[in-house]
N, C-alpha and C. Protein backbone atom coordinates (compact mmCIF):
# COMPACT_ATOMS: atom_id res chain seq x y z
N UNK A 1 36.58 118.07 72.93
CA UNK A 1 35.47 117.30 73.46
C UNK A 1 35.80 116.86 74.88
N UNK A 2 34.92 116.34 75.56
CA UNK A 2 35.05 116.08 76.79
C UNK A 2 36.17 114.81 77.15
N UNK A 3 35.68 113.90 75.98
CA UNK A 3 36.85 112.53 75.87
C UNK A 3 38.14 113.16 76.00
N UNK A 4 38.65 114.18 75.11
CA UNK A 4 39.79 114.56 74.86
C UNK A 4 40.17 115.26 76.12
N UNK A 5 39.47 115.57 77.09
CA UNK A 5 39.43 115.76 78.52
C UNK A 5 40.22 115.38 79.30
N UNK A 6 39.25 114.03 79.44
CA UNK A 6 39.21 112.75 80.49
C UNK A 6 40.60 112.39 79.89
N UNK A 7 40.71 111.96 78.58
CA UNK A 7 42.21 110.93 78.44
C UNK A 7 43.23 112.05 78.69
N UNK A 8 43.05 113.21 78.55
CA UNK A 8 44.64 114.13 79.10
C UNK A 8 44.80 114.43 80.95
N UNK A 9 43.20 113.92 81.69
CA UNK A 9 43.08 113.52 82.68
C UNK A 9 44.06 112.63 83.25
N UNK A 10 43.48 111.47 82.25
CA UNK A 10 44.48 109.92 82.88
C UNK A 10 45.74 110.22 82.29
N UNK A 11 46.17 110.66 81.58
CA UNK A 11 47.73 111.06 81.02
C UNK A 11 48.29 111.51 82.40
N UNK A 12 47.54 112.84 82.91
CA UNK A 12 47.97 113.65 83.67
C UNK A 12 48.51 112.86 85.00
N UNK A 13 47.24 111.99 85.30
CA UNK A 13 47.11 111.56 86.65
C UNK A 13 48.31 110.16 86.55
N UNK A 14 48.55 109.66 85.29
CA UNK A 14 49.96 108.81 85.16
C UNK A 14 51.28 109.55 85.31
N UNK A 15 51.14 110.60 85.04
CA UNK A 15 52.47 111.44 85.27
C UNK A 15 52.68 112.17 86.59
N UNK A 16 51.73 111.91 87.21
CA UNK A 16 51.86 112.54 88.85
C UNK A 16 52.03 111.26 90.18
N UNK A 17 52.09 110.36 89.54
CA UNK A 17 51.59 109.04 90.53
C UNK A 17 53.63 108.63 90.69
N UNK A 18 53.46 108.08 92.38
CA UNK A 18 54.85 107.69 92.70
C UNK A 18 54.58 105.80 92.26
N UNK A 19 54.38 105.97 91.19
CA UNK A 19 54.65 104.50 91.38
C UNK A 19 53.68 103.44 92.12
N UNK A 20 52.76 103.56 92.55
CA UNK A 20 52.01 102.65 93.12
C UNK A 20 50.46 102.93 93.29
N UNK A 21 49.87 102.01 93.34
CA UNK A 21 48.20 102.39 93.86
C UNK A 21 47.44 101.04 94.66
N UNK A 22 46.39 101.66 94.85
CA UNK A 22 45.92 100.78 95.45
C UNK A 22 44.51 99.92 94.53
N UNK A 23 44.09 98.66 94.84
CA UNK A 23 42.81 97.64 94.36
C UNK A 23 42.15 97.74 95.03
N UNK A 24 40.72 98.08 94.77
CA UNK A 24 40.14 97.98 95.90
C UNK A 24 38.94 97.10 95.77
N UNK A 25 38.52 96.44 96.15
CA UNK A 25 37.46 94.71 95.76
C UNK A 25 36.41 95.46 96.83
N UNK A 26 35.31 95.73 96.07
CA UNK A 26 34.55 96.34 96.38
C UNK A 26 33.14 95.46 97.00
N UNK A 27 33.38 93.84 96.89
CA UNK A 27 32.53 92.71 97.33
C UNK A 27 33.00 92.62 98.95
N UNK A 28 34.33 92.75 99.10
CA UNK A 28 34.48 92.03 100.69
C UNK A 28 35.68 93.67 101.51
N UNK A 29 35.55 94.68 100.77
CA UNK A 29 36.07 95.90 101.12
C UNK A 29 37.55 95.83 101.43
N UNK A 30 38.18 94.60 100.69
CA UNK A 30 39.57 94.47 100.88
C UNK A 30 39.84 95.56 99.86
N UNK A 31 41.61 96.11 100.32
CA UNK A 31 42.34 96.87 99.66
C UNK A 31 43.90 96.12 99.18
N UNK A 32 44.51 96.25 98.06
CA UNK A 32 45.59 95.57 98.16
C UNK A 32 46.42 96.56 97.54
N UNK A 33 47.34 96.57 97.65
CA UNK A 33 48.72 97.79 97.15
C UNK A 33 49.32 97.13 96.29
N UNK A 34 49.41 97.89 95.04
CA UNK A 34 50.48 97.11 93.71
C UNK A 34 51.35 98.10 93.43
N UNK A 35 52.57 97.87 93.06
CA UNK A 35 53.41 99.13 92.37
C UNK A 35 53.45 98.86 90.64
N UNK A 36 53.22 99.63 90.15
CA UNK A 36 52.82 99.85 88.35
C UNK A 36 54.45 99.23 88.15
N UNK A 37 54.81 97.87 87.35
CA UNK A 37 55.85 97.90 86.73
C UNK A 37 55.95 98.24 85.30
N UNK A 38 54.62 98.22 84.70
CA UNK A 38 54.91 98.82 83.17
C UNK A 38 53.28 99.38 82.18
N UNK A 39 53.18 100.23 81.78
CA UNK A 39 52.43 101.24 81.24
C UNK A 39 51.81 101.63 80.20
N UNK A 40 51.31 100.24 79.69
CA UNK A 40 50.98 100.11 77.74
C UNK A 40 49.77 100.58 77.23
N UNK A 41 50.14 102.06 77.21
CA UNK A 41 48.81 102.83 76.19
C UNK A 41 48.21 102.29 75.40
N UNK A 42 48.94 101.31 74.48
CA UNK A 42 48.91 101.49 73.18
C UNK A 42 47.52 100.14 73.18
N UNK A 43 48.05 99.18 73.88
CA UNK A 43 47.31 98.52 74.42
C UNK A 43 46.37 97.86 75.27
N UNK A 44 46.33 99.56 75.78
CA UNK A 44 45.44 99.31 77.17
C UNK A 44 45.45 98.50 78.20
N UNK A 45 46.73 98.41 78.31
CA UNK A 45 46.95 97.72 80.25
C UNK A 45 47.74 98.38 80.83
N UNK A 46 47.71 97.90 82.22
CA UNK A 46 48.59 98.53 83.23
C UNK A 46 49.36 97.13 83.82
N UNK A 47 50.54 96.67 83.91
CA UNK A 47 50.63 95.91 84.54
C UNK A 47 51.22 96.41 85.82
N UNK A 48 50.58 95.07 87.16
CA UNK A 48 51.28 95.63 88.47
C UNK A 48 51.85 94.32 89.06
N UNK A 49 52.84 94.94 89.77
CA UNK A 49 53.46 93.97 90.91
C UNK A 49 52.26 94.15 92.10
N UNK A 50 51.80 93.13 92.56
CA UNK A 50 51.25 93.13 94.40
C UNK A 50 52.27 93.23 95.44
N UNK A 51 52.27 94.51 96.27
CA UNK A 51 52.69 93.99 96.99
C UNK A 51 52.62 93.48 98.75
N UNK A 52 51.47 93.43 98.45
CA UNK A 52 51.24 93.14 99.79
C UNK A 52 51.40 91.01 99.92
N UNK A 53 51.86 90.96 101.12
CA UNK A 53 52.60 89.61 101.13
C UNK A 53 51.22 88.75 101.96
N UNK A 54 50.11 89.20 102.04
CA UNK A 54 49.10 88.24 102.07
C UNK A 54 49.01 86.95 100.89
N UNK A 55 49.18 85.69 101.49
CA UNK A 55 49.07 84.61 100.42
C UNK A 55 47.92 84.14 99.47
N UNK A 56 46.74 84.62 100.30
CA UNK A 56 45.63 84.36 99.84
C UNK A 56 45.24 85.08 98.62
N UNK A 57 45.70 85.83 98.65
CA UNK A 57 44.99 87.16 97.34
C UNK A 57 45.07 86.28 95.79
N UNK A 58 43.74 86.78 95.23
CA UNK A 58 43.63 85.98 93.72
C UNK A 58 42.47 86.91 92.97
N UNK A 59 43.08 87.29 92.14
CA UNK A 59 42.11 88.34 90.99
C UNK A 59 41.94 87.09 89.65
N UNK A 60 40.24 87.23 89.78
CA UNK A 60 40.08 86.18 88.86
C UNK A 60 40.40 86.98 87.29
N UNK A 61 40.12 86.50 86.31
CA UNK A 61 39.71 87.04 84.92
C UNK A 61 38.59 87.82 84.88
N UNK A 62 38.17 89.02 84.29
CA UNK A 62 37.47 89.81 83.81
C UNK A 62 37.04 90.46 85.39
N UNK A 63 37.69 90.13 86.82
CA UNK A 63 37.22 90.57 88.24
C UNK A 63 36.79 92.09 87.84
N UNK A 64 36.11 92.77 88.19
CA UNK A 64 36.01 94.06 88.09
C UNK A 64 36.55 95.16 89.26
N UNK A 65 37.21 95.66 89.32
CA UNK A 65 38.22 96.04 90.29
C UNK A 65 37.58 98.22 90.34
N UNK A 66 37.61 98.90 91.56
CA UNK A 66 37.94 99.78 91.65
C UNK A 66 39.69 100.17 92.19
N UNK A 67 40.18 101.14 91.53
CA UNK A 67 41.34 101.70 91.38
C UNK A 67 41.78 102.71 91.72
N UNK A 68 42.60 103.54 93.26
CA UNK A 68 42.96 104.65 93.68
C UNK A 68 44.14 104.75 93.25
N UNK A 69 44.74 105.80 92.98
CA UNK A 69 45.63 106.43 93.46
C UNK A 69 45.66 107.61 94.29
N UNK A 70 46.84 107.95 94.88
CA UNK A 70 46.83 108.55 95.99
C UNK A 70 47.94 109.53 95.28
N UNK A 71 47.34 111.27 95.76
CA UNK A 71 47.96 111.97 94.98
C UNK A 71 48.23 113.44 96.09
N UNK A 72 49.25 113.67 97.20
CA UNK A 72 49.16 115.03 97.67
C UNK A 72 47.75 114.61 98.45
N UNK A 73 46.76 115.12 98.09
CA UNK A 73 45.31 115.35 98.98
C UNK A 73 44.52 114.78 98.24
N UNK A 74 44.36 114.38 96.90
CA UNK A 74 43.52 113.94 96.42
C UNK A 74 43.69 112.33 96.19
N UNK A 75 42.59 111.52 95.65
CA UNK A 75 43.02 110.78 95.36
C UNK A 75 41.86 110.09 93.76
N UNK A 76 42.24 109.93 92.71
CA UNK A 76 41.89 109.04 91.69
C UNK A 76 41.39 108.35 91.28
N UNK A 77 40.30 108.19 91.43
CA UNK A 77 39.43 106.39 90.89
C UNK A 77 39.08 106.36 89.64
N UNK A 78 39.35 105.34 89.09
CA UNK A 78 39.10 104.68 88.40
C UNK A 78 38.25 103.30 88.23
N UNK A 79 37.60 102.48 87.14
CA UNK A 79 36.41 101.55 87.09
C UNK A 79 38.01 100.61 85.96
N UNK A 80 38.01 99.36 86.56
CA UNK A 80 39.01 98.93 85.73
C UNK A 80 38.50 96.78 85.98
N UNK A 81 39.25 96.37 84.70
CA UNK A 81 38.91 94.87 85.34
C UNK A 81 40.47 94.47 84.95
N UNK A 82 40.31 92.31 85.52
CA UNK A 82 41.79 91.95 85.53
C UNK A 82 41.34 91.07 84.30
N UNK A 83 42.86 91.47 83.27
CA UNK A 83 43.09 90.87 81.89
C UNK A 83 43.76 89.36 82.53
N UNK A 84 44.38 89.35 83.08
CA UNK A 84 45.78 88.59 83.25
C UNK A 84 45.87 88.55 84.96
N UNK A 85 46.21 87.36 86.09
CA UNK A 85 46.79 87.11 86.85
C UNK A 85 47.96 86.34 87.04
N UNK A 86 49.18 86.78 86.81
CA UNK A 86 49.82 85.62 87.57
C UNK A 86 50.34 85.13 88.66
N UNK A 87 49.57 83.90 89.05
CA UNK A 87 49.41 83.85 90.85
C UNK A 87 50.76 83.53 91.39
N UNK A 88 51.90 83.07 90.77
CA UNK A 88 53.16 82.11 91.25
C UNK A 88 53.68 83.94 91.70
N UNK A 89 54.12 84.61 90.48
CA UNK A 89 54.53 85.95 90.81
C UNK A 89 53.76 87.67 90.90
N UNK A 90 52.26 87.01 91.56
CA UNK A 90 51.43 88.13 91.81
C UNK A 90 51.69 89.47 90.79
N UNK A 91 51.70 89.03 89.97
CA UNK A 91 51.41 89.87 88.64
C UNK A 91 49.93 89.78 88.22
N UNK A 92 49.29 90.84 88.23
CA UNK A 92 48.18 91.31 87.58
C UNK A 92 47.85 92.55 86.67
N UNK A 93 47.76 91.72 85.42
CA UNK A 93 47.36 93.04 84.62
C UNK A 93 46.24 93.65 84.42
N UNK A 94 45.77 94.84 84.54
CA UNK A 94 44.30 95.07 84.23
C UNK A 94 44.29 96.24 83.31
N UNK A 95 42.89 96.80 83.24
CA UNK A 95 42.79 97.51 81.86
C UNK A 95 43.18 99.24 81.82
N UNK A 96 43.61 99.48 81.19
CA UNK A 96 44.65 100.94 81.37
C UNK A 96 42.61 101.92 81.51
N UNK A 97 42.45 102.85 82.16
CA UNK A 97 41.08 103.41 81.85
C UNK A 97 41.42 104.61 80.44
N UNK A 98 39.86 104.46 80.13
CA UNK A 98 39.58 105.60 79.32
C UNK A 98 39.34 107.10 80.04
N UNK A 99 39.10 107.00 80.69
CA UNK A 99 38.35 108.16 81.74
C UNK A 99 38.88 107.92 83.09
N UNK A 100 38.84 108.89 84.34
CA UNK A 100 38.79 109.08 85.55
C UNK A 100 37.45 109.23 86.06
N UNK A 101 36.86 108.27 86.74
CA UNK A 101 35.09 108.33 87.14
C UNK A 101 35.51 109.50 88.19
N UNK A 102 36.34 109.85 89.35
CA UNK A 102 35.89 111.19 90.21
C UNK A 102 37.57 111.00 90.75
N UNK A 103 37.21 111.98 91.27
CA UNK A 103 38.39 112.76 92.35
C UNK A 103 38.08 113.10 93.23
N UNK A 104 38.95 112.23 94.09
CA UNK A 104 38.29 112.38 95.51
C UNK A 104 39.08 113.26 96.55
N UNK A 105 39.09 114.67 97.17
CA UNK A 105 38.99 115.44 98.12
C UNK A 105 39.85 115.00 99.13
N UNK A 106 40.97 114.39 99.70
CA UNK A 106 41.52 114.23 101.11
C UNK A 106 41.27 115.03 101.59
N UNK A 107 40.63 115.26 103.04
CA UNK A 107 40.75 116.41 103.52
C UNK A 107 41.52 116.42 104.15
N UNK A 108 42.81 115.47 105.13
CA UNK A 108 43.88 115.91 105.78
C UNK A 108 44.79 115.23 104.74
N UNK A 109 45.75 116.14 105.21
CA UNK A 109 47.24 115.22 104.68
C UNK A 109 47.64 114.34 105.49
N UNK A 110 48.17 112.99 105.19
CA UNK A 110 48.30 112.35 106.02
C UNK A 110 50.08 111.85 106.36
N UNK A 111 50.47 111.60 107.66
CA UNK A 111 51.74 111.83 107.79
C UNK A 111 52.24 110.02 108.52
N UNK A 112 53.72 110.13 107.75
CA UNK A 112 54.10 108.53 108.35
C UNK A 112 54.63 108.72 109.00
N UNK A 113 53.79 108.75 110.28
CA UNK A 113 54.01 108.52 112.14
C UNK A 113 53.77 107.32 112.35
N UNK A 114 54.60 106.74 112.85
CA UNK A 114 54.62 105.42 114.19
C UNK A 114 55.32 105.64 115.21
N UNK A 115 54.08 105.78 116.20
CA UNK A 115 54.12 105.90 117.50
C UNK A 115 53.34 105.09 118.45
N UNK A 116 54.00 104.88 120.06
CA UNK A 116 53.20 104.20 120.18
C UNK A 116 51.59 104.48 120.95
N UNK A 117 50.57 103.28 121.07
CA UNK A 117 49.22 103.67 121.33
C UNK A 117 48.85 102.95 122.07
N UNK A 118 48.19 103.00 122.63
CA UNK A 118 47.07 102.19 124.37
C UNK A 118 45.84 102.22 123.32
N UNK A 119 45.24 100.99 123.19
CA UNK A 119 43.78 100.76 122.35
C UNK A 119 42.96 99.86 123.31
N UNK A 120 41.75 100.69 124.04
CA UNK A 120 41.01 100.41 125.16
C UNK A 120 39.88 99.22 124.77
N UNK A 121 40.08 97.97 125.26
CA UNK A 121 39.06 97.19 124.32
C UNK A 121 38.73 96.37 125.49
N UNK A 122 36.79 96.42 125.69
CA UNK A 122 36.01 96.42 126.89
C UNK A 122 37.20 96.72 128.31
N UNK A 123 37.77 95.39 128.87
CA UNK A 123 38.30 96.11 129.88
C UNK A 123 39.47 96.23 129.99
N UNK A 124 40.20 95.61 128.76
CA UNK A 124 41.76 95.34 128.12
C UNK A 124 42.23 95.87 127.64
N UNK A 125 43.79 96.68 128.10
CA UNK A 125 44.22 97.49 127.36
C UNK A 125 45.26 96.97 126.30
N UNK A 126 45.36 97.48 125.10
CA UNK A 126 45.96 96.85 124.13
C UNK A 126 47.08 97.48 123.52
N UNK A 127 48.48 96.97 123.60
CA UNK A 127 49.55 98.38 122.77
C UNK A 127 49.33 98.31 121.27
N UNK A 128 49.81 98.89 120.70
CA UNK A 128 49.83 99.14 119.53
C UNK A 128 50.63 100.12 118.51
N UNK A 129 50.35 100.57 117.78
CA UNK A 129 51.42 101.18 116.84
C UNK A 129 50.63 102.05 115.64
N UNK A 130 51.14 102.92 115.90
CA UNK A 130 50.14 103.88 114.62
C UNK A 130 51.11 103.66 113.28
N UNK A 131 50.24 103.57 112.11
CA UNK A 131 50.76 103.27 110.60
C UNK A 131 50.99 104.63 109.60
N UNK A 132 49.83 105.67 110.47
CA UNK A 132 49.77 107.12 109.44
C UNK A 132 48.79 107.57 110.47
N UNK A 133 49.34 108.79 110.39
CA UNK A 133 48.34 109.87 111.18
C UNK A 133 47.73 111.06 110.31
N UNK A 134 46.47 111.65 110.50
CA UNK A 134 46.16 112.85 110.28
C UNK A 134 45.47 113.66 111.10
N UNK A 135 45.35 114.74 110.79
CA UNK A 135 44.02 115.32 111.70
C UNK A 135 42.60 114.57 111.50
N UNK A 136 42.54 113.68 110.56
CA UNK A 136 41.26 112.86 110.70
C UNK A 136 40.80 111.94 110.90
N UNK A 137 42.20 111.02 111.38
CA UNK A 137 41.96 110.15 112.22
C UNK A 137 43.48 109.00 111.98
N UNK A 138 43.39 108.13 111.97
CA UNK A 138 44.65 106.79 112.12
C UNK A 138 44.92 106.06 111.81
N UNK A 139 45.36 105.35 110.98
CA UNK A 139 45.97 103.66 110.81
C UNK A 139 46.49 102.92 112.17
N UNK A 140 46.53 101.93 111.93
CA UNK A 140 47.02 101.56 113.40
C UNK A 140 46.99 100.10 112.78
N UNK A 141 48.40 99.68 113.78
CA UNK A 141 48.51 97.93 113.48
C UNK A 141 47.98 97.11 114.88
N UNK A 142 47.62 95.75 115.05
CA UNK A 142 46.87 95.04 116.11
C UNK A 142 47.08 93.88 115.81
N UNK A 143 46.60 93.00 116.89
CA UNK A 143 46.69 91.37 116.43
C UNK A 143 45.37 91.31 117.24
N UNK A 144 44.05 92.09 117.79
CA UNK A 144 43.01 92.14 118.13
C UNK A 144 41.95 91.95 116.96
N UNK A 145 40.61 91.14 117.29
CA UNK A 145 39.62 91.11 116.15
C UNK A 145 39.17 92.76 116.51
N UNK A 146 38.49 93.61 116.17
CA UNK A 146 37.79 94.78 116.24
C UNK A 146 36.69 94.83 115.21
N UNK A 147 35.57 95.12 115.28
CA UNK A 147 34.17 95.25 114.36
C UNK A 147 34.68 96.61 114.02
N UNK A 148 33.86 96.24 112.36
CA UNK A 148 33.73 98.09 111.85
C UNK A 148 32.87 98.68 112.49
N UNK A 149 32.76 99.81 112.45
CA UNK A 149 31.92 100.94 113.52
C UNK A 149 31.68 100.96 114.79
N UNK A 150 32.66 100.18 115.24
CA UNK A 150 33.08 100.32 116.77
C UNK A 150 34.04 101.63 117.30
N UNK A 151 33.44 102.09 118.26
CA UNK A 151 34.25 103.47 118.95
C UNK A 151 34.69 103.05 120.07
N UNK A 152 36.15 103.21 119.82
CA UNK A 152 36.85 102.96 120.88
C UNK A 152 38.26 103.68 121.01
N UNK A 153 38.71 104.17 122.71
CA UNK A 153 39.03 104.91 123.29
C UNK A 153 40.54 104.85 122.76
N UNK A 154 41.65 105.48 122.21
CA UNK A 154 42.79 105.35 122.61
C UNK A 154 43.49 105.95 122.71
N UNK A 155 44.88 106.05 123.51
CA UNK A 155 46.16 107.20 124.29
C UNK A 155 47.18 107.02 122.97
N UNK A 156 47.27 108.41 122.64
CA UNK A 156 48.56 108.68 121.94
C UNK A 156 49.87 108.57 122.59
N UNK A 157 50.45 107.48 122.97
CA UNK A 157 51.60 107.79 123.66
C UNK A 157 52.76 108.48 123.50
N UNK A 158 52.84 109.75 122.91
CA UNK A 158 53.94 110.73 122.99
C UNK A 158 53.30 112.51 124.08
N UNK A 159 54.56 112.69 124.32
CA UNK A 159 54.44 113.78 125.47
C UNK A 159 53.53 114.53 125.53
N UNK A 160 53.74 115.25 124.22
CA UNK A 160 52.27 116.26 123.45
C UNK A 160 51.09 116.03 123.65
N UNK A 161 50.59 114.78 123.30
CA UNK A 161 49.29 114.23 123.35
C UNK A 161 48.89 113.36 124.28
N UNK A 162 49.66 112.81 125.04
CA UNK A 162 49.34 111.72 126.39
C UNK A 162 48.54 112.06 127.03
N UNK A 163 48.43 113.36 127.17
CA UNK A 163 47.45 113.64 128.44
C UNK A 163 45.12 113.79 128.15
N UNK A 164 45.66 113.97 126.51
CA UNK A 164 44.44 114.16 125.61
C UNK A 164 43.57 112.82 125.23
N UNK A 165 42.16 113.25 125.16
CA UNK A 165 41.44 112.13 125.37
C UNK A 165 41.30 111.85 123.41
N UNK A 166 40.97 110.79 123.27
CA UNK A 166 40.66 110.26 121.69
C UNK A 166 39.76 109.50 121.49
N UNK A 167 38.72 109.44 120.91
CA UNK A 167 38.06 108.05 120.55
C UNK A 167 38.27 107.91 118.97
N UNK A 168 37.77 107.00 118.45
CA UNK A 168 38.41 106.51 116.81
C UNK A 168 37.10 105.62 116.42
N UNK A 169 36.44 105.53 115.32
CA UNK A 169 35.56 104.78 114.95
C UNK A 169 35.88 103.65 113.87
N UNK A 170 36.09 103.18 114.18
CA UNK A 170 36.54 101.95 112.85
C UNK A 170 35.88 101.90 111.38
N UNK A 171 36.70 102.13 110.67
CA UNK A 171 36.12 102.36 109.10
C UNK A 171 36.91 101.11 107.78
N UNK A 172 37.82 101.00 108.77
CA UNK A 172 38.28 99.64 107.42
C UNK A 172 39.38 98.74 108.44
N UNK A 173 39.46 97.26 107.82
CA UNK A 173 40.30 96.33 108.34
C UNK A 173 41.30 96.27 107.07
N UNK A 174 42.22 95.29 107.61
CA UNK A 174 42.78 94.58 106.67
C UNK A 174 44.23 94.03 106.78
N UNK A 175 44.57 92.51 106.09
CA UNK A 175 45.50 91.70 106.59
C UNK A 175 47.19 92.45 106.40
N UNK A 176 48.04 92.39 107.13
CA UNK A 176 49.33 93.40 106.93
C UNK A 176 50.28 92.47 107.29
N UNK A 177 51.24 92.21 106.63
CA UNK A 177 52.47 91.68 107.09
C UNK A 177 53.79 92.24 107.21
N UNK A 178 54.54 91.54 108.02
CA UNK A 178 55.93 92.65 108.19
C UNK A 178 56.88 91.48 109.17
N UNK A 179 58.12 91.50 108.11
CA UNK A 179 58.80 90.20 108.05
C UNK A 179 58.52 88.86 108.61
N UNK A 180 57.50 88.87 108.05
CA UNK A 180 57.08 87.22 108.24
C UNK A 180 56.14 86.96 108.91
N UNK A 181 55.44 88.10 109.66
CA UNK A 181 54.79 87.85 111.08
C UNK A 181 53.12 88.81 110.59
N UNK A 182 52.29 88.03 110.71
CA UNK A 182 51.19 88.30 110.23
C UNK A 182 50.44 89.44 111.40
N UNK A 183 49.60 90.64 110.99
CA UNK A 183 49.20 91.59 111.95
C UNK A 183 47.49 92.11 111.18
N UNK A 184 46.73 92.81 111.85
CA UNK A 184 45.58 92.97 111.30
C UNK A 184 46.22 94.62 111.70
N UNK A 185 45.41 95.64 109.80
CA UNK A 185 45.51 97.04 110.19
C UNK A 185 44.45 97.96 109.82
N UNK A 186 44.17 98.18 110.85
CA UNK A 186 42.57 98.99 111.12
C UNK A 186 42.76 100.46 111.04
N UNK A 187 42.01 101.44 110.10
CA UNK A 187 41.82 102.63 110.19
C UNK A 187 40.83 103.13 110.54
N UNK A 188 40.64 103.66 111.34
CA UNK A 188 39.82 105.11 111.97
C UNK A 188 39.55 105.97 111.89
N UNK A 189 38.39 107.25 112.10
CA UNK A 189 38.51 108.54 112.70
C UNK A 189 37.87 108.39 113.50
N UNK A 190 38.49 110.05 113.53
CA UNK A 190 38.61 110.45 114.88
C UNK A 190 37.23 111.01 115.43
N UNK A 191 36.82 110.39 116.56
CA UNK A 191 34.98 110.38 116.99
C UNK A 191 34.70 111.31 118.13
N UNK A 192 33.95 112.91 117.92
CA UNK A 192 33.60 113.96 118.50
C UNK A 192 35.05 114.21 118.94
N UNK A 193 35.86 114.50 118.70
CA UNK A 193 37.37 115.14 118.25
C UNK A 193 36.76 116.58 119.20
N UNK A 194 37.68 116.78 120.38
CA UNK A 194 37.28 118.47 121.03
C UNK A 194 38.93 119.06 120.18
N UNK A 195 38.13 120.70 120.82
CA UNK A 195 39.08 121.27 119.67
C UNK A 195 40.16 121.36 120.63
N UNK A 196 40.29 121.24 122.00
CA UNK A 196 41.63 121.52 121.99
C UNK A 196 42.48 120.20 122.15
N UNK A 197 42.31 118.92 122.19
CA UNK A 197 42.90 117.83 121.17
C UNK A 197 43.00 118.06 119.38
N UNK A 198 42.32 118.63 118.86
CA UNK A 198 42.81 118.81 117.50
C UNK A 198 43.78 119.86 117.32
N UNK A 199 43.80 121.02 118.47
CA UNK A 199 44.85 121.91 118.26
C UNK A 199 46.31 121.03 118.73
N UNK A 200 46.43 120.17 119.62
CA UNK A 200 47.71 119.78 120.08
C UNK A 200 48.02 118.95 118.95
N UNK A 201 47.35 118.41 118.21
CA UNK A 201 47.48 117.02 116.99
C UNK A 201 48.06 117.89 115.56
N UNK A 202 47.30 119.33 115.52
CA UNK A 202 48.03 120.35 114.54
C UNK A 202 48.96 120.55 114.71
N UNK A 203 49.27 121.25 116.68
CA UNK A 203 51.10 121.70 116.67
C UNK A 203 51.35 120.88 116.46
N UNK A 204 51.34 119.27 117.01
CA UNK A 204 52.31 118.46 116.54
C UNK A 204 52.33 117.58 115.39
N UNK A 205 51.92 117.92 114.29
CA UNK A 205 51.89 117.76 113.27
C UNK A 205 52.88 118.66 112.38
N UNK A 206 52.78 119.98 112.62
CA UNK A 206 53.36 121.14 112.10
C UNK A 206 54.79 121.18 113.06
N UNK A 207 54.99 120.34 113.93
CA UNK A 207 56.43 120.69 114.69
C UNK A 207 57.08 119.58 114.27
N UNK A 208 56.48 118.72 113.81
CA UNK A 208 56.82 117.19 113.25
C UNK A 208 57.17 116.86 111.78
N UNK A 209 56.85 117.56 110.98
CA UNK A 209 56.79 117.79 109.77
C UNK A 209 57.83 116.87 108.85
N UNK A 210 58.57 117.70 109.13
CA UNK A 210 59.85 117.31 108.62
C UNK A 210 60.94 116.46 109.17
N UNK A 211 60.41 115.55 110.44
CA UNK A 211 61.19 114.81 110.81
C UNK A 211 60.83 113.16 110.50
N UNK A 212 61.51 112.48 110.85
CA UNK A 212 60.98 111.15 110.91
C UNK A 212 60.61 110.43 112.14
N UNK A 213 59.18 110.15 112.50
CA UNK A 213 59.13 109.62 114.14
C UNK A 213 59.20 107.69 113.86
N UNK A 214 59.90 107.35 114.40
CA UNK A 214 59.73 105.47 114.44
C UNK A 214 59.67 105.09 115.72
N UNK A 215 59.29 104.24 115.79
CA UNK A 215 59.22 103.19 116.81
C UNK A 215 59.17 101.83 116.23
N UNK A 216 59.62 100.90 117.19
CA UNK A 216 60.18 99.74 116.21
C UNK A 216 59.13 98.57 115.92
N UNK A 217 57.99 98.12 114.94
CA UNK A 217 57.17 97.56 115.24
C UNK A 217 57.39 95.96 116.19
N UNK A 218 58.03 95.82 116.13
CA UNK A 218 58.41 94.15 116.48
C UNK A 218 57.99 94.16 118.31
N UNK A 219 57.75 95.59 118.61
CA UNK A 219 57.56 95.29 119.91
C UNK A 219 55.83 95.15 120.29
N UNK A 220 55.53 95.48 118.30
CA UNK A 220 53.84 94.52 118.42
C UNK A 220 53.48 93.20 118.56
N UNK A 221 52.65 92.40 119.75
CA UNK A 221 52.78 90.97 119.29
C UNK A 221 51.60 90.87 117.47
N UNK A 222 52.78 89.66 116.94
CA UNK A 222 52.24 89.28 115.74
C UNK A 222 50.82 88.24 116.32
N UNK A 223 49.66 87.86 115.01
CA UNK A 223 48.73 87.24 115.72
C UNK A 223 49.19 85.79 115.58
């Protein structure tokens, strides 16, 4: 039957997952990252650690929560609510699913680049720091307010790409911390993208692959 489907679905999609996913509160388009500490079929929960170090975060009882995981290119949703919060040690348990509602398509792979970035805002230029790159656009950390669906201009600062023009459209916010020092992190794509900026963003993607690029964030101001 189709049930017998879906639950060797969610079996499947538990046995492919590194350990973590994301919440996604579908009232105010916040996202929060938990890592799965334990896995009770039997009883239908999932419990998670939070870990994102925002203080504010609070999942009421019965909250109704959408649920990604992130898998290679695809990624997982699920329709799930919260059984259990506990706010002292951001433990939240919610309900293990019966089913996978869809699968969602990545179309790029996305790569952990931090590098640094020039973010053009009216006549102020702003540094910054990329969080993940793809061919489809950026994460990026800031201590700037920015509106969603704002297009705005910014310089890849490495050799390859410096000289190439970018714009980025804003598609999600959200609060990020990193030792102690509070930052806002905005993702993008990438807006009328010419092709020969997407060819230099491929080689260097494909020449990059396998290395690790850092730059050190602390030389972001915190807000």
């Amino acid at each position: 039957s189709s049930d017998v489907c879906s639950s060797d679905l969610v079996n499947i999609m538990f046995q492919k997952i590194e350990n973590y996913l994301i919440l996604k509160n579908s009232e105010n388009f916040e996202e929060h990252i938990a890592k799965i500490i334990e896995l009770e079929k039997e009883s239908r929960k999932i419990k998670l650690q939070l870990i994102d170090e925002n203080k504010n975060i609070y999942y009421k009882r019965n909250k109704e929560l959408e649920v990604l995981i992130p898998h290679d290119k695809e990624l997982f949703l699920f329709k799930s609510s919260v059984i259990y919060y506990d706010i002292l040690d951001k433990i939240v348990t919610i309900e293990y699913p019966n089913e996978i509602d869809k699968i969602l398509r990545r179309q790029h792979t996305r790569y952990d680049i931090n590098v640094a970035l020039d973010i053009f805002l009216d006549s102020h230029v702003i540094p910054s720091i990329s969080f993940d790159m793809s061919l489809g656009g950026l994460a990026f950390i800031n201590n700037n307010h920015i509106d969603l669906n704002d297009i705005i201009p910014i310089k890849i600062k490495i050799e390859e790409l410096a000289e190439k023009e970018f714009k980025i459209k804003i598609v999600s916010k959200k609060d990020f911390k990193y030792k102690g020092k509070n930052y806002l992190m905005y993702s993008g794509e990438f807006f009328e993208l010419e092709q020969e900026s997407f060819d230099s963003l491929l080689f260097f993607f494909n020449k990059n692959n396998n290395e690790e690029i850092n730059i050190n964030i602390d030389t972001i101001t915190a807000i």
